[in-house]
N, C-alpha and C. Protein backbone atom coordinates (compact mmCIF):
# COMPACT_ATOMS: atom_id res chain seq x y z
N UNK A 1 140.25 193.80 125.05
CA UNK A 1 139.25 193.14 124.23
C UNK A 1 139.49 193.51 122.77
N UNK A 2 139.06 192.38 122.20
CA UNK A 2 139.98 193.02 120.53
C UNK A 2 138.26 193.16 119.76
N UNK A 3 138.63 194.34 118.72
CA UNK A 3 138.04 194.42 117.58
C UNK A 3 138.21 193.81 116.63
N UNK A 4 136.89 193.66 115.86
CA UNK A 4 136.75 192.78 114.77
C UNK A 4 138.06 193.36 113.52
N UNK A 5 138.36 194.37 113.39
CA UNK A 5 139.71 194.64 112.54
C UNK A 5 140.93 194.29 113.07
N UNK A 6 140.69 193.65 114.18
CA UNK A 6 142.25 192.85 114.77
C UNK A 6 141.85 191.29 114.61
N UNK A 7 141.11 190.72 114.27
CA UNK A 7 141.12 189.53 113.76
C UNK A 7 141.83 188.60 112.31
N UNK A 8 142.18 187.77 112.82
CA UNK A 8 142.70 187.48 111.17
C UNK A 8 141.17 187.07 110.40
N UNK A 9 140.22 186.51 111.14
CA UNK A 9 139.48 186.48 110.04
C UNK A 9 138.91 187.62 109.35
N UNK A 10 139.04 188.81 109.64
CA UNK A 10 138.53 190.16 108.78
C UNK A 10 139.31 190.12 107.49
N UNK A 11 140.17 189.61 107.48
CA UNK A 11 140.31 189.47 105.58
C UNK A 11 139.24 188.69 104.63
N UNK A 12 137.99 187.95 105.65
CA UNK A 12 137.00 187.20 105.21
C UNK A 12 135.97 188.52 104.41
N UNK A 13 135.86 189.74 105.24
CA UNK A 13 134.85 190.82 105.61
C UNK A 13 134.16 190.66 103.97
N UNK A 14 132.98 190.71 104.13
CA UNK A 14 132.07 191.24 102.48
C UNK A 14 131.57 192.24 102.53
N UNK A 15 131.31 192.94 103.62
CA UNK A 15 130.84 194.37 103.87
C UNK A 15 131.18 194.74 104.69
N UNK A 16 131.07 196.48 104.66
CA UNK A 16 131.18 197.38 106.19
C UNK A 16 130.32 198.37 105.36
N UNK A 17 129.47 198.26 107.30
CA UNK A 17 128.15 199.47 106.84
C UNK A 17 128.67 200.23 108.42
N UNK A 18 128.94 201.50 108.61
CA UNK A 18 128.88 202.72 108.98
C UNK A 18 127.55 203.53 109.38
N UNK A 19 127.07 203.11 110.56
CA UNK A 19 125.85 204.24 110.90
C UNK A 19 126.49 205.22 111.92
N UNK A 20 125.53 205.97 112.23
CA UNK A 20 125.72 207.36 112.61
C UNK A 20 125.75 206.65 114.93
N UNK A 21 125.31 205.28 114.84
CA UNK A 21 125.39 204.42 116.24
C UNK A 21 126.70 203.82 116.32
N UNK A 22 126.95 203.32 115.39
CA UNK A 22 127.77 202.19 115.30
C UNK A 22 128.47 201.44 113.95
N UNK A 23 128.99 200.74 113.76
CA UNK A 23 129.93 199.77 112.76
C UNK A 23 129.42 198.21 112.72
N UNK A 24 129.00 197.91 111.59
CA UNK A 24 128.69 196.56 111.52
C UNK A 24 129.30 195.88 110.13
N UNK A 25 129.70 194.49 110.82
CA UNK A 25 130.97 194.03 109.94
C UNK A 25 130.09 192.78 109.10
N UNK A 26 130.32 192.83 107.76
CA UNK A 26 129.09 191.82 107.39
C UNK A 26 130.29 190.56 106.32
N UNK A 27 130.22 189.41 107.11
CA UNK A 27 130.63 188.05 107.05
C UNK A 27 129.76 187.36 105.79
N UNK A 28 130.08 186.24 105.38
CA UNK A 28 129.40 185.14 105.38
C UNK A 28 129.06 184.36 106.37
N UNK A 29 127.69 184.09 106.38
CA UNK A 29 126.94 183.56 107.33
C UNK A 29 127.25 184.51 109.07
N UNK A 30 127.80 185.70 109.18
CA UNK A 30 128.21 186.24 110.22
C UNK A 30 128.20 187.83 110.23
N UNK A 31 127.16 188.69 111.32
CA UNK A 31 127.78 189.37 111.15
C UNK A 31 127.74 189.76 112.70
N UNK A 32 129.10 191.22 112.83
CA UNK A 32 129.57 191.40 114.00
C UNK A 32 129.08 192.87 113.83
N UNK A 33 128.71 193.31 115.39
CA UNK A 33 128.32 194.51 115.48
C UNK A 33 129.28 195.56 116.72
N UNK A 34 130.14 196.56 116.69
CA UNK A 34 130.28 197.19 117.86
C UNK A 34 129.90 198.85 117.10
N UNK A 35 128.98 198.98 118.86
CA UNK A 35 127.91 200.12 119.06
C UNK A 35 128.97 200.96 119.48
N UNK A 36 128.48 202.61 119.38
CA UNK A 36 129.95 203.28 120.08
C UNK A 36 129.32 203.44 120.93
N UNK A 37 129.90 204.40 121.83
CA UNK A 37 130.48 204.48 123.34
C UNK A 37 129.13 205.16 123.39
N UNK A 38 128.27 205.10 124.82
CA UNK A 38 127.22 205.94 125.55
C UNK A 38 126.01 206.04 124.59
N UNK A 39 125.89 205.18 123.71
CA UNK A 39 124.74 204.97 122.41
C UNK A 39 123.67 204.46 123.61
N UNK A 40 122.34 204.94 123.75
CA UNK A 40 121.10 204.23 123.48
C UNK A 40 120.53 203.52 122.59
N UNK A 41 120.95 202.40 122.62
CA UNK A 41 120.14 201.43 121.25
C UNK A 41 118.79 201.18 121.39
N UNK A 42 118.22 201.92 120.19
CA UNK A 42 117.03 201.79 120.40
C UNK A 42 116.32 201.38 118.37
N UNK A 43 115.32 200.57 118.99
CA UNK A 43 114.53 199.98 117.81
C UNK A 43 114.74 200.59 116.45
N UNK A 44 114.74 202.01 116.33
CA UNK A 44 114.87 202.40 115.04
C UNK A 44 116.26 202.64 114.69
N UNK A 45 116.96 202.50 115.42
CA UNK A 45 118.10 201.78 114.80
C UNK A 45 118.51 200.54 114.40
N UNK A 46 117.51 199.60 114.67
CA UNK A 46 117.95 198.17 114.59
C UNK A 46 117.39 197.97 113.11
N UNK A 47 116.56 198.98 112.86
CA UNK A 47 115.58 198.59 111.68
C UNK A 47 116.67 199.10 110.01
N UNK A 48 117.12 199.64 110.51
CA UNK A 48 118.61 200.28 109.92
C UNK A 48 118.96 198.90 109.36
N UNK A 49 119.74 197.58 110.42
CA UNK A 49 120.54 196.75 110.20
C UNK A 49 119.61 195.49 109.39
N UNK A 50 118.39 196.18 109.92
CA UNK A 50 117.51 194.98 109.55
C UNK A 50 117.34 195.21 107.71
N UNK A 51 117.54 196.03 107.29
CA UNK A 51 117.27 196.37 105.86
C UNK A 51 118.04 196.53 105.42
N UNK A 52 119.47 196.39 106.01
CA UNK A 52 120.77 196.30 105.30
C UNK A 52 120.90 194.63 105.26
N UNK A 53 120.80 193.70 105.92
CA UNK A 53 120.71 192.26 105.72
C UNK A 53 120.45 191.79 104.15
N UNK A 54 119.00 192.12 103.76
CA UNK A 54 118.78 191.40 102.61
C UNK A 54 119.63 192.17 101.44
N UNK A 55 119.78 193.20 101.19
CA UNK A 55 120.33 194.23 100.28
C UNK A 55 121.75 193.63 100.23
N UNK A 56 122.89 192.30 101.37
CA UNK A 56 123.97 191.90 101.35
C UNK A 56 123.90 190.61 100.72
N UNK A 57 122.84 190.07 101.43
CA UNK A 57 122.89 188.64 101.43
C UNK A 57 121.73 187.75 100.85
N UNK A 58 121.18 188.48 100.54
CA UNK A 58 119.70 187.67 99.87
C UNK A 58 118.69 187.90 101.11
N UNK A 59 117.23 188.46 100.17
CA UNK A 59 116.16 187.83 101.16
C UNK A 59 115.82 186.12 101.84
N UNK A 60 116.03 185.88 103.39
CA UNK A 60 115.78 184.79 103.69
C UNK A 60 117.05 183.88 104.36
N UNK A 61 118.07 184.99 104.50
CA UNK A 61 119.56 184.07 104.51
C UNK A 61 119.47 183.74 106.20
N UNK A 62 119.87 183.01 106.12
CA UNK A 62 120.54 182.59 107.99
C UNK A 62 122.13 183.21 108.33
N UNK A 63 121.83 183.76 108.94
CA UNK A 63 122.93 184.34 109.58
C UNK A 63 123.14 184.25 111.39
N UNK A 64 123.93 184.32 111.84
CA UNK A 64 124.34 184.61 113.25
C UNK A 64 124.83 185.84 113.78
N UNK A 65 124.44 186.47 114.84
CA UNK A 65 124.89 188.06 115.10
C UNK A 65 125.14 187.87 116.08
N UNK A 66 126.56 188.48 116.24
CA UNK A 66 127.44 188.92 117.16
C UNK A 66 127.35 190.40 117.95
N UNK A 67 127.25 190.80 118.68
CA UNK A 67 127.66 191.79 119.52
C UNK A 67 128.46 192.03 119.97
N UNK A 68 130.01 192.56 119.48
CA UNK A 68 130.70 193.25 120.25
C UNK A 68 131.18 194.25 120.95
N UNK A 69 130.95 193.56 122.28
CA UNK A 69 130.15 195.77 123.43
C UNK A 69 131.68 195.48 123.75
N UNK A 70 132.82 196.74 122.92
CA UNK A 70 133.92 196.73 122.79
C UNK A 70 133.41 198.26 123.94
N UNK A 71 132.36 198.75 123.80
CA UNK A 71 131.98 200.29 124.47
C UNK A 71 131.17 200.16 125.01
N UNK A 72 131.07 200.73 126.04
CA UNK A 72 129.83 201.05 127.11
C UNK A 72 128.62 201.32 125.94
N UNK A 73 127.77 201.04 126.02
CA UNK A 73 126.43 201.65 125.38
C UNK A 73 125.49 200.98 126.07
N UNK A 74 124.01 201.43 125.95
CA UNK A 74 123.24 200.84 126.31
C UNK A 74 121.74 200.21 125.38
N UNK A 75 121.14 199.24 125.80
CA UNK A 75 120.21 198.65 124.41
C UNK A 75 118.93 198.37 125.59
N UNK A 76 117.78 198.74 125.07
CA UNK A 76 116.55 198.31 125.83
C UNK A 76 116.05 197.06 125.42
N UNK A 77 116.67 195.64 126.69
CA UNK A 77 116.33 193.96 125.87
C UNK A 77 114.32 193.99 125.73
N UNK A 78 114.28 195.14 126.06
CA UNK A 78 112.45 194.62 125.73
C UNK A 78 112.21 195.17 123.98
N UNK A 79 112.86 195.41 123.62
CA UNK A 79 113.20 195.68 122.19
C UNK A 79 112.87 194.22 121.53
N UNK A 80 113.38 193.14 122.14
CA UNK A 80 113.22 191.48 121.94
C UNK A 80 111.76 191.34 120.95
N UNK A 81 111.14 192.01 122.24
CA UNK A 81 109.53 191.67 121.72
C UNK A 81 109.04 192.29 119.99
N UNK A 82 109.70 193.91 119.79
CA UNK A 82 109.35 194.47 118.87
C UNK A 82 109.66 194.08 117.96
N UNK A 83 110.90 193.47 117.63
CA UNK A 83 111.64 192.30 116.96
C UNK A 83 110.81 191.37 116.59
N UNK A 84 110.80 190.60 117.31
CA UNK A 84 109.59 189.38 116.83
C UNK A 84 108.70 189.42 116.25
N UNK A 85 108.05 190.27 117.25
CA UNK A 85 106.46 190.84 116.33
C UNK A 85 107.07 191.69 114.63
N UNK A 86 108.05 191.87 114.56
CA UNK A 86 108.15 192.33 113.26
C UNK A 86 108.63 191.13 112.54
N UNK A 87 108.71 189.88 113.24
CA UNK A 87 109.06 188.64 112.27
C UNK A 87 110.59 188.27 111.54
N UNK A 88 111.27 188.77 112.77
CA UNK A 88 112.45 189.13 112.55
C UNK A 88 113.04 187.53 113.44
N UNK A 89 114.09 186.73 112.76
CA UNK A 89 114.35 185.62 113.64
C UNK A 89 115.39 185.45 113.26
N UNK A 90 116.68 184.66 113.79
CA UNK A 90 117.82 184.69 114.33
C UNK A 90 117.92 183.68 114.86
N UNK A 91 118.62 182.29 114.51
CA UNK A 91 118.89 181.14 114.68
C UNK A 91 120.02 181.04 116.26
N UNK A 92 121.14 182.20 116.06
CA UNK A 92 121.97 182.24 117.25
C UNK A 92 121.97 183.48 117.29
N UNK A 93 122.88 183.98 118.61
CA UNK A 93 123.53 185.50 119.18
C UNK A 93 123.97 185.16 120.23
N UNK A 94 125.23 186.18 119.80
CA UNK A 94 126.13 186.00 120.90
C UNK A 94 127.00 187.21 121.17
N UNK A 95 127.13 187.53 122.29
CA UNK A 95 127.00 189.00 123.08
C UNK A 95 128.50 188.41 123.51
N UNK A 96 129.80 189.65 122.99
CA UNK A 96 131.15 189.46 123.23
C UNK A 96 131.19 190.82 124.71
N UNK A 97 131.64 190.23 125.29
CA UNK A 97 131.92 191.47 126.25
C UNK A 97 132.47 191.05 127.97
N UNK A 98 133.50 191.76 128.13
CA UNK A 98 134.31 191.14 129.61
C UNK A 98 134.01 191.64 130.47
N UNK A 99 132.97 193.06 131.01
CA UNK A 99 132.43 193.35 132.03
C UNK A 99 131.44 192.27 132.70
N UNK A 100 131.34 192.00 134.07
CA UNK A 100 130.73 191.08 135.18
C UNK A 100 129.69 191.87 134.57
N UNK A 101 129.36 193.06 134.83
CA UNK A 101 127.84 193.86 134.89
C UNK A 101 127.18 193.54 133.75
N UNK A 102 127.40 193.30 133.15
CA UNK A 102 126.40 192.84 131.70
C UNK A 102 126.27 190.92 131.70
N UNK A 103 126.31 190.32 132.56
CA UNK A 103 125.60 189.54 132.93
C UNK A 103 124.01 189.31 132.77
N UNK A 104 123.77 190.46 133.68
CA UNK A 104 122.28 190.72 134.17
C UNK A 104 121.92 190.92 132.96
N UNK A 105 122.27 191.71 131.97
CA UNK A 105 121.55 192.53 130.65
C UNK A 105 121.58 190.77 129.79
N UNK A 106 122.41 190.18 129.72
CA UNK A 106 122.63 188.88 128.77
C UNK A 106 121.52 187.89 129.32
N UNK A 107 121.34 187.86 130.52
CA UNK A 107 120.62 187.16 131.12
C UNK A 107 119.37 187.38 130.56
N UNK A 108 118.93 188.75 130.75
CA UNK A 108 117.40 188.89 130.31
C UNK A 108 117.29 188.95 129.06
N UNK A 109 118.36 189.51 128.18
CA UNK A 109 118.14 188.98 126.53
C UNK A 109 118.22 187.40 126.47
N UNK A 110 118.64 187.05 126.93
CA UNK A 110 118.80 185.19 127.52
C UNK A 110 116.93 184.48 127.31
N UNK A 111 116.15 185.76 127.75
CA UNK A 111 114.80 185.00 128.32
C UNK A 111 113.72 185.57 127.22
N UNK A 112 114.64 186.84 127.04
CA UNK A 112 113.49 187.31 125.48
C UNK A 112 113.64 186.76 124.40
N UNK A 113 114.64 186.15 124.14
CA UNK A 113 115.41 185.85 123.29
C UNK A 113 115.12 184.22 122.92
N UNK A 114 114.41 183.66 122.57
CA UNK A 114 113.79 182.34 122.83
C UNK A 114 115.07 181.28 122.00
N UNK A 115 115.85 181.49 121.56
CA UNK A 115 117.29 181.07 120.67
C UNK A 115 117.82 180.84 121.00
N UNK A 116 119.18 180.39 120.50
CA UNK A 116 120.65 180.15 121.45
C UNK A 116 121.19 181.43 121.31
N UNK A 117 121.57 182.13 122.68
CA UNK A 117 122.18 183.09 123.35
C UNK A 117 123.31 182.77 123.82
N UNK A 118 124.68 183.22 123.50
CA UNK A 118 125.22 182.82 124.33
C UNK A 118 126.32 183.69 124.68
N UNK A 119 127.02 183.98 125.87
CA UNK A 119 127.95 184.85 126.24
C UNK A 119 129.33 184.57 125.86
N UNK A 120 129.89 185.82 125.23
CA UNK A 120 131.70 185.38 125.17
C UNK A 120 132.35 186.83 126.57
N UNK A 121 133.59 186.14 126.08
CA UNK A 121 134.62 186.83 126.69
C UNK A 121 135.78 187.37 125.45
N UNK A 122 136.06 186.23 124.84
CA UNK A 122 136.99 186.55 123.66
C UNK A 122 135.84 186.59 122.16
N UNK A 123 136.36 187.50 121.25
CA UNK A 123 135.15 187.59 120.55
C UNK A 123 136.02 186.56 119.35
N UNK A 124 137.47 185.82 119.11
CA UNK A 124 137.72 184.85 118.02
C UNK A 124 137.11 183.57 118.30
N UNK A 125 136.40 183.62 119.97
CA UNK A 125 135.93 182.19 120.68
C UNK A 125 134.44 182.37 120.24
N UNK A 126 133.57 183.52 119.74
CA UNK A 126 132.31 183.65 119.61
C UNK A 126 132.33 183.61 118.23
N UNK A 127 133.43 184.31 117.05
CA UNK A 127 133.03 183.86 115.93
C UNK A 127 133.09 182.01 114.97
N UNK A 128 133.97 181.34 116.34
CA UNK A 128 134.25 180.15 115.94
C UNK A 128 133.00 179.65 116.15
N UNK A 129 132.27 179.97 117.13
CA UNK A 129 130.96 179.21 117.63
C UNK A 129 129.81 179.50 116.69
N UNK A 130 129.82 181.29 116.43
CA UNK A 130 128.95 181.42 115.25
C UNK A 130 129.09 180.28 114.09
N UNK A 131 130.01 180.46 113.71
CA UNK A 131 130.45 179.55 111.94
C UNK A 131 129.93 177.88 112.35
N UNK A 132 130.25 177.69 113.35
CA UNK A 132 130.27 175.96 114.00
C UNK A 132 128.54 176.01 113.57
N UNK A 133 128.11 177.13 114.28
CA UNK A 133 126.20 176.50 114.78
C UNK A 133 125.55 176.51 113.14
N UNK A 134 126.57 177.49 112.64
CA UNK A 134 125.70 178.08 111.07
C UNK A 134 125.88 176.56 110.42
N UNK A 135 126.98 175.99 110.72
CA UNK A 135 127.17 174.75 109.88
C UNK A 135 126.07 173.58 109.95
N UNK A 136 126.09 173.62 111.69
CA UNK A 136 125.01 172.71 111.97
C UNK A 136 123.52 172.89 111.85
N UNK A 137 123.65 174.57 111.96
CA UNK A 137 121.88 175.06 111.12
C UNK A 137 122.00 174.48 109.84
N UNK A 138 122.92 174.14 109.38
CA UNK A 138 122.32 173.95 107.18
C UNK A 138 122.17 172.84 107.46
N UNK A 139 123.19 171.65 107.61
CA UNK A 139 123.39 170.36 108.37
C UNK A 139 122.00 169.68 108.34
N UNK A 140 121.13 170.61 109.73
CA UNK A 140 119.64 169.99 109.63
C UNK A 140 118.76 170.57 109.20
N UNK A 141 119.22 171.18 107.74
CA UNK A 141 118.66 171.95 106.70
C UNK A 141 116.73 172.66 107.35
N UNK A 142 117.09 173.53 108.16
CA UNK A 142 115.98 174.24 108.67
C UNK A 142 115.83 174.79 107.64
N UNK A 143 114.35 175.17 107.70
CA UNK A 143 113.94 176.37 107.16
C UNK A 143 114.93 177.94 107.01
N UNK A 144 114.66 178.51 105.94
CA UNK A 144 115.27 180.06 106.12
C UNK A 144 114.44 180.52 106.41
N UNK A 145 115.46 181.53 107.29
CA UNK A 145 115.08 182.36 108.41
C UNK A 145 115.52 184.22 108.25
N UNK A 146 114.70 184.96 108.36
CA UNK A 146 115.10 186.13 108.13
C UNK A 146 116.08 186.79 109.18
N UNK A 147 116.48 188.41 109.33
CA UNK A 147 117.67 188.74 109.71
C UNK A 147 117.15 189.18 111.18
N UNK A 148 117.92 189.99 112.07
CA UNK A 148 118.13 189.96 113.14
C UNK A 148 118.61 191.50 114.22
N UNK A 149 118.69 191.24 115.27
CA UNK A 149 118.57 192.67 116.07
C UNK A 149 119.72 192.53 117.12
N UNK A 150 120.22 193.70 117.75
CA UNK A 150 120.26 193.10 119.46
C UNK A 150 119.80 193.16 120.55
C-alpha cells in the first residue's frame, strides 16, 4: 500500500503538519491523513486537525479527507456524532485501506457519516475521486462548508 510521499501528486503538497498521532498531508481542496501504528483515535485529537484546517486554507473552505490506514490504529466511529454536534461538515471521505477487516469499521462510519463515504484500496484511485467530487461540489456551487474528522 503506498504512502502519500510515494505519489507523484505530493509535489502538489501545501502543507505537512506532524502530531504526536500521526501525519497529515494538506492539498488543495485535499487532505490525506495516515495515523501511526496502535494509535487510539480519539476526539481530542481530531480537534487538533480541526484547527489546523482554517489556519491553511481559509475559514469555510471545502475540502475532502482522506484516510490512509497505511497502520493498524484504531478510531471510535461514534466520534461521528461529536463531530457534528460541533458543526463540523465534510462534503466527502474516503477511507484508503486493503485489510477485509475494516469493512465493518467503514461500514458503520458509512451510517454515521450522513455524506459520501467511500472505500479505496489504492489511495492514487481515492485521491482522483477526491479532486473529481471537489470539482463537482463547486460545479453546483454549494454552500461552504467547514473542516472535518475521521
Amino acid at each position: 500500500m503506498k504512502r502519500v510521499m510515494e505519489l507523484d501528486f505530493f509535489k502538489k503538497i501545501r502543507e505537512i503538519r506532524e502530531y504526536e498521532f500521526g501525519v497529515f498531508y494538506y492539498f488543495d481542496k485535499l487532505v490525506i491523513s495516515e495515523i501511526k501504528e496502535d494509535i487510539l483515535f480519539q476526539w481530542k485529537m481530531a480537534e487538533k486537525r480541526i484547527m489546523a484546517a482554517p489556519e491553511i486554507f481559509g475559514k469555510g473552505s471545502s475540502l475532502v479527507y482522506s484516510s490512509n490506514r497505511v497502520n493498524y490504529y484504531t478510531v471510535n466511529p461514534f466520534n461521528w456524532m461529536r463531530f457534528h454536534k460541533s458543526r463540523h461538515q465534510l462534503p466527502y471521505y474516503a477511507v484508503v485501506d486493503l485489510t477485509e477487516g475494516s469493512f465493518a469499521s467503514v461500514a458503520l462510519e458509512c451510517i454515521l457519516f450522513k455524506r459520501n463515504t467511500t472505500h479505496f484500496k489504492d489511495l492514487e484511485k481515492a485521491e482522483k475521486w477526491g479532486l473529481g467530487k471537489m470539482e463537482l461540489f463547486e460545479k453546483e456551487k454549494a454552500q461552504p462548508i467547514s473542516f472535518f474528522f475521521v
